[in-house]
Protein backbone atom coordinates (compact mmCIF):
# COMPACT_ATOMS: atom_id res chain seq x y z
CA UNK A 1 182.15 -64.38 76.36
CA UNK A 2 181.51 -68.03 76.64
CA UNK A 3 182.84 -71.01 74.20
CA UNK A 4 181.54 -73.92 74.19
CA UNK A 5 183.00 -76.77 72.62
CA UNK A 6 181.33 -80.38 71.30
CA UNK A 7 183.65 -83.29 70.97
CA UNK A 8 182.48 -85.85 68.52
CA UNK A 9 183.33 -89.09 67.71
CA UNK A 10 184.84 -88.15 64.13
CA UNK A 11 188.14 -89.64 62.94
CA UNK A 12 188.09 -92.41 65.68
CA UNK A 13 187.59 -90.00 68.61
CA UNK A 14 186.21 -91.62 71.68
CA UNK A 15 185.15 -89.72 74.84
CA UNK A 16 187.48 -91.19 76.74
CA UNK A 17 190.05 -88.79 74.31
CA UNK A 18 188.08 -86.09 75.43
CA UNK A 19 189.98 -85.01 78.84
CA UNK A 20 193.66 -84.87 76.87
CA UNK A 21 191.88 -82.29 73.92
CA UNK A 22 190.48 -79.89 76.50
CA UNK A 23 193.81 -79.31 77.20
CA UNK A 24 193.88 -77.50 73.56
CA UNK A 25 191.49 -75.11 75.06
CA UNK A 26 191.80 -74.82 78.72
CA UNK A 27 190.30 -71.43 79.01
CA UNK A 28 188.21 -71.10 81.92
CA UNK A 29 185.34 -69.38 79.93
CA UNK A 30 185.17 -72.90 77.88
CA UNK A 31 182.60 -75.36 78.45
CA UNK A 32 183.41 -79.00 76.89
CA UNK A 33 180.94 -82.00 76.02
CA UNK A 34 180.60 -85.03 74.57
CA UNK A 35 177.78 -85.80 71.75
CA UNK A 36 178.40 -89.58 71.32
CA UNK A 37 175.17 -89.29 68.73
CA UNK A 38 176.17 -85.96 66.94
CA UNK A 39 173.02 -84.42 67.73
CA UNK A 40 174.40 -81.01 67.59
CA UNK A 41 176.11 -81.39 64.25
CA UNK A 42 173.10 -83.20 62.66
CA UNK A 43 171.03 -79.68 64.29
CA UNK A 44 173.01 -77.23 62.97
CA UNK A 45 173.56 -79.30 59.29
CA UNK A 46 169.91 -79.47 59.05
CA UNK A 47 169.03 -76.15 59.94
CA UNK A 48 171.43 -73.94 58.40
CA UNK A 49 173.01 -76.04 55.11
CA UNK A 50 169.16 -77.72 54.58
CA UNK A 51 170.96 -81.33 54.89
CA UNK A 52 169.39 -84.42 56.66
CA UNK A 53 171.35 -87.33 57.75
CA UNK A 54 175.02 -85.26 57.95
CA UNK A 55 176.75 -84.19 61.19
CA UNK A 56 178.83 -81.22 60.95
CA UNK A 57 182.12 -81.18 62.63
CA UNK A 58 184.99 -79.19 62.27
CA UNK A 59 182.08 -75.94 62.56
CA UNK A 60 182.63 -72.85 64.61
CA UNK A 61 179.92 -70.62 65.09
CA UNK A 62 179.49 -67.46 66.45
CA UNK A 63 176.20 -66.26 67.97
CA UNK A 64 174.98 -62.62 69.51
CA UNK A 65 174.29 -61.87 73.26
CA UNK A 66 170.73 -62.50 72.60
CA UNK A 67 171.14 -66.11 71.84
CA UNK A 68 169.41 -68.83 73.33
CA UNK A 69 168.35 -72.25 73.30
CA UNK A 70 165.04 -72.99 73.74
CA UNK A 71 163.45 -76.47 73.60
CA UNK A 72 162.44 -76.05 69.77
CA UNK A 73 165.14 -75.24 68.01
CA UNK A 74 168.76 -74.31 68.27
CA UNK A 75 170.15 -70.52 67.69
CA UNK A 76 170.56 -69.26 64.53
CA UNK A 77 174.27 -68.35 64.77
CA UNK A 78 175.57 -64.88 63.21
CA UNK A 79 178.61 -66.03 61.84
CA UNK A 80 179.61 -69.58 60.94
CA UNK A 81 182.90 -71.06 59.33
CA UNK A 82 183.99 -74.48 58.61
CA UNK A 83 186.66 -76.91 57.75
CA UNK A 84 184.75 -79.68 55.59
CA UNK A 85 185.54 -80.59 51.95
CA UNK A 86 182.48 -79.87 49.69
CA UNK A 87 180.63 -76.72 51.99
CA UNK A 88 180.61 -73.42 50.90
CA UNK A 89 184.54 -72.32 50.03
CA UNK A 90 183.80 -68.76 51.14
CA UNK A 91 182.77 -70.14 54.52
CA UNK A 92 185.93 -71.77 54.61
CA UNK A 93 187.48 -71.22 57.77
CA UNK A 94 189.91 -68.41 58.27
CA UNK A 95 191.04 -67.57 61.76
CA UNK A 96 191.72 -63.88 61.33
CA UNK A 97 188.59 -63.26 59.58
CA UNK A 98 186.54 -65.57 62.36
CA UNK A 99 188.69 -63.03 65.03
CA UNK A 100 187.50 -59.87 63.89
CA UNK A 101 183.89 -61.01 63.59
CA UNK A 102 184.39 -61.86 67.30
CA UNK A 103 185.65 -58.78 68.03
CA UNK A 104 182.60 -56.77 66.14
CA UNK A 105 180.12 -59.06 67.84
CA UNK A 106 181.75 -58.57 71.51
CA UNK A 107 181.94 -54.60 70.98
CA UNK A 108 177.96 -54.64 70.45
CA UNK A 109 176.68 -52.47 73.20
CA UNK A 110 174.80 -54.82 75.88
């Protein structure tokens, strides 16, 4: 498993907060960065809600082994969840629910 996790600068976040959040997830298998421009967010917004000129934040996404990133386009994840007023309420985040699809996703033969 790998996590990676994009700080943005949402709710007067700079990235010189950055260092003291990692220490919310301080596994080793997690990966932190910085998207000063919310590239990521603005991705993922366009691509799977069809909206231009919104970052998503407050998004967890789950993908297969099989993803990747290639220059074009980001992956498609298998599972996503959020914590936004106005998005889908059924992809509303739930933690147990998010768990187990973790759990089904990690038990998928290699």
């Amino acid at each position: 498993m790998a996590v990676y996790v994009v700080w943005v600068p949402e709710l007067g976040a700079h990235e010189r907060h950055v260092a003291s959040a990692t220490r919310l997830m301080s596994d080793p298998r997690v990966t932190h960065y910085w998207d000063e421009d919310e590239s990521v967010g603005k991705l993922y917004a366009k691509q799977i809600l069809g909206i231009d000129d919104f970052a998503l934040w407050d998004f967890y996404m789950l993908f297969d082994r099989t993803a990747s990133w290639p220059d074009t386009h980001p992956p498609v994840p298998r599972v996503w969840m959020h914590q936004l007023q106005g998005l889908e309420p059924d992809k509303r985040l739930d933690a147990d629910r998010f768990a187990a699809q973790a759990a089904t996703l990690l038990a998928q033969p290699h």
